[in-house]
N, C-alpha and C. Protein backbone atom coordinates (compact mmCIF):
# COMPACT_ATOMS: atom_id res chain seq x y z
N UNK A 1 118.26 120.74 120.73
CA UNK A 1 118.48 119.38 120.27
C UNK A 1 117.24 118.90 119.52
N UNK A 2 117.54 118.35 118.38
CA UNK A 2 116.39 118.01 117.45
C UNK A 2 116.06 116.71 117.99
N UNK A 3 114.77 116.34 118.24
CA UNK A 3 113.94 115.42 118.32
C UNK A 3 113.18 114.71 118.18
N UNK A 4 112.85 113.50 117.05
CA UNK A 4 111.60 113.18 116.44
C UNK A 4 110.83 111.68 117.11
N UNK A 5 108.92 111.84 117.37
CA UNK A 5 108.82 110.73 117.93
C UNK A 5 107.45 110.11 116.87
N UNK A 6 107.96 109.13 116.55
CA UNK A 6 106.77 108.45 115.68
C UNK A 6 105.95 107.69 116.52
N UNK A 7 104.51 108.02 115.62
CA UNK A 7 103.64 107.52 116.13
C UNK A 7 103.05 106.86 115.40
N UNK A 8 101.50 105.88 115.90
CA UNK A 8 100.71 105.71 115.04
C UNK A 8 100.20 104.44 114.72
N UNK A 9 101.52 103.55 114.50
CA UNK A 9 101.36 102.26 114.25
C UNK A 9 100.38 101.17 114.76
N UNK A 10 100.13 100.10 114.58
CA UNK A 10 99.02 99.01 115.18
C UNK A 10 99.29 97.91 114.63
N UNK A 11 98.36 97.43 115.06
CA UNK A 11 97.69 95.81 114.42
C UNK A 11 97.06 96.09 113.43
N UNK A 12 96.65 95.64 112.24
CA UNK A 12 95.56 96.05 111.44
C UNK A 12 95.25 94.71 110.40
N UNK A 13 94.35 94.35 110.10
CA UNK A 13 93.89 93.55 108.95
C UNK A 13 94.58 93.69 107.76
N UNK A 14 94.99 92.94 106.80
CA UNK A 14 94.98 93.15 105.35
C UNK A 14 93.94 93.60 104.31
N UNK A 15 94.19 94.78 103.87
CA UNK A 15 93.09 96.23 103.35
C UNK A 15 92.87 96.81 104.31
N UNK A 16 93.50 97.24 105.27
CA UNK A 16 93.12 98.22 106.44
C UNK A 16 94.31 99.07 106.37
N UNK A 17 93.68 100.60 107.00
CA UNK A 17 94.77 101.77 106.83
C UNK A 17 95.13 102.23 108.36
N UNK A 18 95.99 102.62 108.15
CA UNK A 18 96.94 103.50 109.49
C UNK A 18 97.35 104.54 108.84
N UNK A 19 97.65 105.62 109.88
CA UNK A 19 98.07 106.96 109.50
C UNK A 19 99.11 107.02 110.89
N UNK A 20 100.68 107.08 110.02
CA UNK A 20 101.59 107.50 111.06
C UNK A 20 102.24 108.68 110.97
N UNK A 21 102.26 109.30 112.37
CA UNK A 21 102.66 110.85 112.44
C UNK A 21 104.07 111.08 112.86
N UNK A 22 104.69 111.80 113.26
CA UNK A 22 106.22 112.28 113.50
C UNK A 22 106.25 113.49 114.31
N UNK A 23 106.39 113.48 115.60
CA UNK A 23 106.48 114.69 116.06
C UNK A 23 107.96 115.35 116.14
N UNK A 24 108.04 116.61 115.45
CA UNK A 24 109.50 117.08 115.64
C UNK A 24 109.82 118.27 116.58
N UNK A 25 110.55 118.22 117.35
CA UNK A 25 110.79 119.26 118.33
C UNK A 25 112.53 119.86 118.33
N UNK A 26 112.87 120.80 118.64
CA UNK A 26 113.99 121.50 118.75
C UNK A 26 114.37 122.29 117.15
N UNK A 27 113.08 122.44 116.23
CA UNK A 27 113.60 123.12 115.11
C UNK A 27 112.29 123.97 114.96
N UNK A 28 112.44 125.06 114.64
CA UNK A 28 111.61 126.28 114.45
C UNK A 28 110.59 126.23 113.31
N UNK A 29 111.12 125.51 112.16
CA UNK A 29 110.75 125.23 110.84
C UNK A 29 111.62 124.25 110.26
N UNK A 30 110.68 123.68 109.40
CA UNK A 30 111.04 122.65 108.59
C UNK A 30 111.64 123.23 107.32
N UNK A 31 111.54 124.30 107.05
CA UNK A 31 111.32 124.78 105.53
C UNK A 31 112.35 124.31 104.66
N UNK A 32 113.91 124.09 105.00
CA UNK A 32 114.34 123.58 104.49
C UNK A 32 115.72 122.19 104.74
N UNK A 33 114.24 121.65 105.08
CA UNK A 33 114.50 119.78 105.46
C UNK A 33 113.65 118.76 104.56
N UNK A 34 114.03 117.73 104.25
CA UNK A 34 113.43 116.54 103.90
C UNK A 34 113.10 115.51 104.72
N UNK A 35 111.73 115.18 104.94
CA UNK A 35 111.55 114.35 105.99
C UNK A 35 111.33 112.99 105.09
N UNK A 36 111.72 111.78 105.78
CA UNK A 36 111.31 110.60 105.21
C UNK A 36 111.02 109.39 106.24
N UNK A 37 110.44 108.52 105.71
CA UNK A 37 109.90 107.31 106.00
C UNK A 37 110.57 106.51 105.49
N UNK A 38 111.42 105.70 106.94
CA UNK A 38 111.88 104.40 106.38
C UNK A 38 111.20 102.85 107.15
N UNK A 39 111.40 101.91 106.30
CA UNK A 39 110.42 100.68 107.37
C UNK A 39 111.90 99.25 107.16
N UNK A 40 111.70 99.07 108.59
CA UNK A 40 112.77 97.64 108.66
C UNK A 40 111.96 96.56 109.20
N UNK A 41 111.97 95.43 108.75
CA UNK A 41 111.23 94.10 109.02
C UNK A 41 112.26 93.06 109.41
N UNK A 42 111.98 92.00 110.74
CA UNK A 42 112.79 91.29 111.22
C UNK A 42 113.82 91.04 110.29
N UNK A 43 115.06 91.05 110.30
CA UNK A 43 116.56 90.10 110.17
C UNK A 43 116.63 91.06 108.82
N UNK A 44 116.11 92.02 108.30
CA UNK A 44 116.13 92.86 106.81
C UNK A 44 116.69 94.27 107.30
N UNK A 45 117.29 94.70 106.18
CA UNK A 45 118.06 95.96 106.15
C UNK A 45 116.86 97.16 105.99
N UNK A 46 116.95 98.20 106.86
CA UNK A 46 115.92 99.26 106.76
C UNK A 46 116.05 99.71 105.14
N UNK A 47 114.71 100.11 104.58
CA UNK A 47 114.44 100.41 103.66
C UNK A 47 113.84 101.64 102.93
N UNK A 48 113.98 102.33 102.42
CA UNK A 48 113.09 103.63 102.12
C UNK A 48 111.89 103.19 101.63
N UNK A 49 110.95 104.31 102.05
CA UNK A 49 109.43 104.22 101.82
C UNK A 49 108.75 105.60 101.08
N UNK A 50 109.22 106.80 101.90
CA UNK A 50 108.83 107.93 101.25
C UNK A 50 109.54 108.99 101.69
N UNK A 51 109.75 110.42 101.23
CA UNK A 51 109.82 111.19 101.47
C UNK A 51 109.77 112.74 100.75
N UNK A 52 109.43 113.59 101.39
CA UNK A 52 108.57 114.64 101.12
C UNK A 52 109.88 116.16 101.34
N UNK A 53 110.00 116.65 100.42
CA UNK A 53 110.40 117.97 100.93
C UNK A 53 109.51 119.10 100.97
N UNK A 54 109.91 119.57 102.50
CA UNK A 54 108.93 120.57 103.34
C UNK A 54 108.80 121.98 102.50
N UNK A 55 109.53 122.67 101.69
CA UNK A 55 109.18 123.50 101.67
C UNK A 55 108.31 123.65 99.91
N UNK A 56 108.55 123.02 99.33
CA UNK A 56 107.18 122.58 98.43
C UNK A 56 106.49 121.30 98.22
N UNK A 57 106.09 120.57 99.45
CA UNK A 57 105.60 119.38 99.46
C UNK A 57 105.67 118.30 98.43
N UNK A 58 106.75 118.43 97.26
CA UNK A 58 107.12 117.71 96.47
C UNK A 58 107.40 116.46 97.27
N UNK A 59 106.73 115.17 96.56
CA UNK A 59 107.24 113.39 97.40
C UNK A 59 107.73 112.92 96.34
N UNK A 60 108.12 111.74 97.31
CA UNK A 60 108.70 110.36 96.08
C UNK A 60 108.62 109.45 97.00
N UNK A 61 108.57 107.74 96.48
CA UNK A 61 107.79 107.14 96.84
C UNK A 61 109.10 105.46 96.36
N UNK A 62 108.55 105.08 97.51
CA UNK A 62 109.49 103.85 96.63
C UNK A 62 108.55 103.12 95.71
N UNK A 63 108.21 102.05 94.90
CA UNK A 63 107.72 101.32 94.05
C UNK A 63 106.50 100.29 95.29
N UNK A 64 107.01 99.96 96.00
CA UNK A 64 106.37 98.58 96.62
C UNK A 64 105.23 99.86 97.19
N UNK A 65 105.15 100.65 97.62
CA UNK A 65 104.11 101.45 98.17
C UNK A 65 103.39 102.81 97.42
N UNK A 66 103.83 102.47 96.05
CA UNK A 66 103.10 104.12 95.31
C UNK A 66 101.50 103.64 94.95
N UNK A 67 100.68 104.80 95.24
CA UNK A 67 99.53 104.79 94.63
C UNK A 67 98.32 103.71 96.26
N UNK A 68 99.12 103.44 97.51
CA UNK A 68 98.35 103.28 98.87
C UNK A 68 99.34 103.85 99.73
N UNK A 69 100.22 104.70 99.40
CA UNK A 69 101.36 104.98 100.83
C UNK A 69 100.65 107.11 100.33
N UNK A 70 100.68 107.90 101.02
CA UNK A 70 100.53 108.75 100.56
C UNK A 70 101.45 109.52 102.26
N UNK A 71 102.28 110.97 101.81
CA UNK A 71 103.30 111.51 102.69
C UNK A 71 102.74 112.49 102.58
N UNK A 72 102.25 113.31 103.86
CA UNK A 72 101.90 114.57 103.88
C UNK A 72 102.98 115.42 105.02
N UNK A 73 102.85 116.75 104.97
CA UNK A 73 102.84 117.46 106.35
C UNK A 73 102.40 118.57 106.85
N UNK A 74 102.38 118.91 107.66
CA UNK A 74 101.14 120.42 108.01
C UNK A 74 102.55 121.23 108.86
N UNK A 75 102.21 122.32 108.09
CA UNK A 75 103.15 123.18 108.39
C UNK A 75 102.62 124.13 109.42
N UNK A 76 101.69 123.69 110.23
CA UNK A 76 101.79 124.95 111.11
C UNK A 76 101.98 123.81 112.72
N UNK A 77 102.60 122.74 112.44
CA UNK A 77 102.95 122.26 113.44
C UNK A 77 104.14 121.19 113.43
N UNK A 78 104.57 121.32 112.41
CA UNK A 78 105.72 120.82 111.63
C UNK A 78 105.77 119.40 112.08
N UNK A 79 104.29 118.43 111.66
CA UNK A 79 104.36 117.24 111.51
C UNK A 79 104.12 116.62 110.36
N UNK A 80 104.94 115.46 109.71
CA UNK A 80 104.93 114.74 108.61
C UNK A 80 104.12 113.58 109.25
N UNK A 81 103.12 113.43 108.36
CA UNK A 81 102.54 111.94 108.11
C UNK A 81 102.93 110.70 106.82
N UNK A 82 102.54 109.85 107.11
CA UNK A 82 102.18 108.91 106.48
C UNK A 82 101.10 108.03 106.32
N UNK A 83 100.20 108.21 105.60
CA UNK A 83 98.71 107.30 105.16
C UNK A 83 98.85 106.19 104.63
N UNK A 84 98.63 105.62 105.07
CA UNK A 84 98.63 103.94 104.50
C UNK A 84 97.49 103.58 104.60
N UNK A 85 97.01 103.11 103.30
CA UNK A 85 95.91 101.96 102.73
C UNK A 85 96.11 101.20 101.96
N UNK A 86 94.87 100.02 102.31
CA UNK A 86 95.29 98.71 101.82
C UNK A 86 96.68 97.81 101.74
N UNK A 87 96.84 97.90 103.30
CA UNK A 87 97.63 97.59 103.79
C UNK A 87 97.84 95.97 103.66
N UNK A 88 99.45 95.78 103.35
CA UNK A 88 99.42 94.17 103.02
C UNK A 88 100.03 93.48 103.98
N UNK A 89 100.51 92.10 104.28
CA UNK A 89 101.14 91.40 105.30
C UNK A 89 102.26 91.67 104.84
N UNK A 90 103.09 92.28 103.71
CA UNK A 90 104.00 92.51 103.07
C UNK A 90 104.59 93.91 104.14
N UNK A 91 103.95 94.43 104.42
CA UNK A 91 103.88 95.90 105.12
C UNK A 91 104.55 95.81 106.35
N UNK A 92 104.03 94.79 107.08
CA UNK A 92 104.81 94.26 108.40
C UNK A 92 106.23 95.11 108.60
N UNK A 93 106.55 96.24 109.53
CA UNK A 93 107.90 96.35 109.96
C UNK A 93 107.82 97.45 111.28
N UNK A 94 108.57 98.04 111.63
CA UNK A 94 109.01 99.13 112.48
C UNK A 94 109.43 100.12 110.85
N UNK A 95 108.46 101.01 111.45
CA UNK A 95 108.32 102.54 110.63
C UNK A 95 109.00 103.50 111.15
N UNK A 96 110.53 104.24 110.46
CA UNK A 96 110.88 105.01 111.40
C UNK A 96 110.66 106.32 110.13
N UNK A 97 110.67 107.78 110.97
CA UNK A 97 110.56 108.65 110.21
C UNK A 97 112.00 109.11 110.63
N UNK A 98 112.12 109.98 109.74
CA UNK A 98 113.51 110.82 109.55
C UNK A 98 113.39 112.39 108.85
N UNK A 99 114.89 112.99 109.57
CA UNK A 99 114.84 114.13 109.01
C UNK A 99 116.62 114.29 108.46
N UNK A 100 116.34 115.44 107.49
CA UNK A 100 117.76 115.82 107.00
C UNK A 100 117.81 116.93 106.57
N UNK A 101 118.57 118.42 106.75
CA UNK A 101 118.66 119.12 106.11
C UNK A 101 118.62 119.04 104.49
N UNK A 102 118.02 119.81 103.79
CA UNK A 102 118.63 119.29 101.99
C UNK A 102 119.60 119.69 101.61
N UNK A 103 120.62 120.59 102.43
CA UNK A 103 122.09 120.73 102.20
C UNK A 103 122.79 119.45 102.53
N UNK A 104 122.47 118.37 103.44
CA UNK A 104 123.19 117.30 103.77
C UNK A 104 123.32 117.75 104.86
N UNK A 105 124.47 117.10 105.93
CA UNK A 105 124.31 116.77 107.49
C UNK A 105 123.78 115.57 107.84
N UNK A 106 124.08 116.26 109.05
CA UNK A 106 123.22 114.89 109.81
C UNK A 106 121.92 114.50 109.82
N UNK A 107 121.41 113.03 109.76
CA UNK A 107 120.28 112.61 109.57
C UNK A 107 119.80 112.33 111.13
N UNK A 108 118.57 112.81 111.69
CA UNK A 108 117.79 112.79 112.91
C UNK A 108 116.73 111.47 112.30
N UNK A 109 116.53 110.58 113.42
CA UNK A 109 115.46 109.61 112.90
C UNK A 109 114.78 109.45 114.54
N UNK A 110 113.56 108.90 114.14
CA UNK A 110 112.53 108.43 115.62
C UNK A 110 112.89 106.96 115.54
N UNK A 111 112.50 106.72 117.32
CA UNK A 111 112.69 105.62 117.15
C UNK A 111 111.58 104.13 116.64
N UNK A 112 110.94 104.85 116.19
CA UNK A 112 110.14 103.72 114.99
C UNK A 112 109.10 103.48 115.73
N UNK A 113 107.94 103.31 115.02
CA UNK A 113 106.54 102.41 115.61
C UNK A 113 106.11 101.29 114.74
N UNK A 114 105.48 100.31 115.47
CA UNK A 114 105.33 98.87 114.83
C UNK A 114 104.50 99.11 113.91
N UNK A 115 104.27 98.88 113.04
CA UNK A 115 103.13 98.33 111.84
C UNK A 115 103.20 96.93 111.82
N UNK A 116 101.95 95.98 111.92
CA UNK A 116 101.65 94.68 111.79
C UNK A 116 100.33 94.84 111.08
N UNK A 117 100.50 93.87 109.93
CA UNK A 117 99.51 93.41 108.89
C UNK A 117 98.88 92.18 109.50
N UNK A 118 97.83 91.76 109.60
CA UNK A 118 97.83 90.69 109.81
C UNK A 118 96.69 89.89 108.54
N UNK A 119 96.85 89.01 108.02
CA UNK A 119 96.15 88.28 106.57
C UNK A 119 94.99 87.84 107.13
């Protein structure tokens, strides 16, 4: 059974960075999955943020976060991150990561960690 648990999140200032991680368990390899980052903020519809396919670390990025959101993952422990700097009060939500085969299927997601900006 596939399993993912995000981590990472905090309190943080406005211009301050967090780095959130994703632990995935019940799959051998990632090699061919797309992991992503989505973020939902009170009474708002979850939103995409990033995501990375594992087996040539190719990303994409939504607009509100390119150029301070950066998506990595390390393949010898098959965790995806997310780097965040210069972090805004705009940022404020529950960060969930996700996974999906790139054939399609079912989508596996964690159950989210807080990010709070505070101005």
């Amino acid at each position: 059974q596939v399993g993912l648990a995000d981590s990472g999140g905090g309190l943080v200032q406005a211009g301050g960075s967090l780095r959130l991680s994703c632990a995935v368990s019940g799959l051998a390899t990632l090699r061919s999955y797309i992991t992503d980052w989505f973020r939902q903020a009170p009474e708002v519809q979850r939103v995409f943020v990033a995501k990375i396919y594992w087996n040539n670390a190719s990303s994409v990025y939504a607009d509100s976060v390119k150029g301070r959101f950066t998506i990595s993952r390390d393949n010898a422990d098959n965790t995806p991150y997310l780097e965040m700097s210069n972090l805004k009060p705009g940022d404020t939500a529950m960060y969930y990561c996700s996974l999906i085969h790139k054939g399609g299927g079912a989508r596996y997601w964690g159950k989210g960690t807080l990010v709070t900006v505070s101005s």
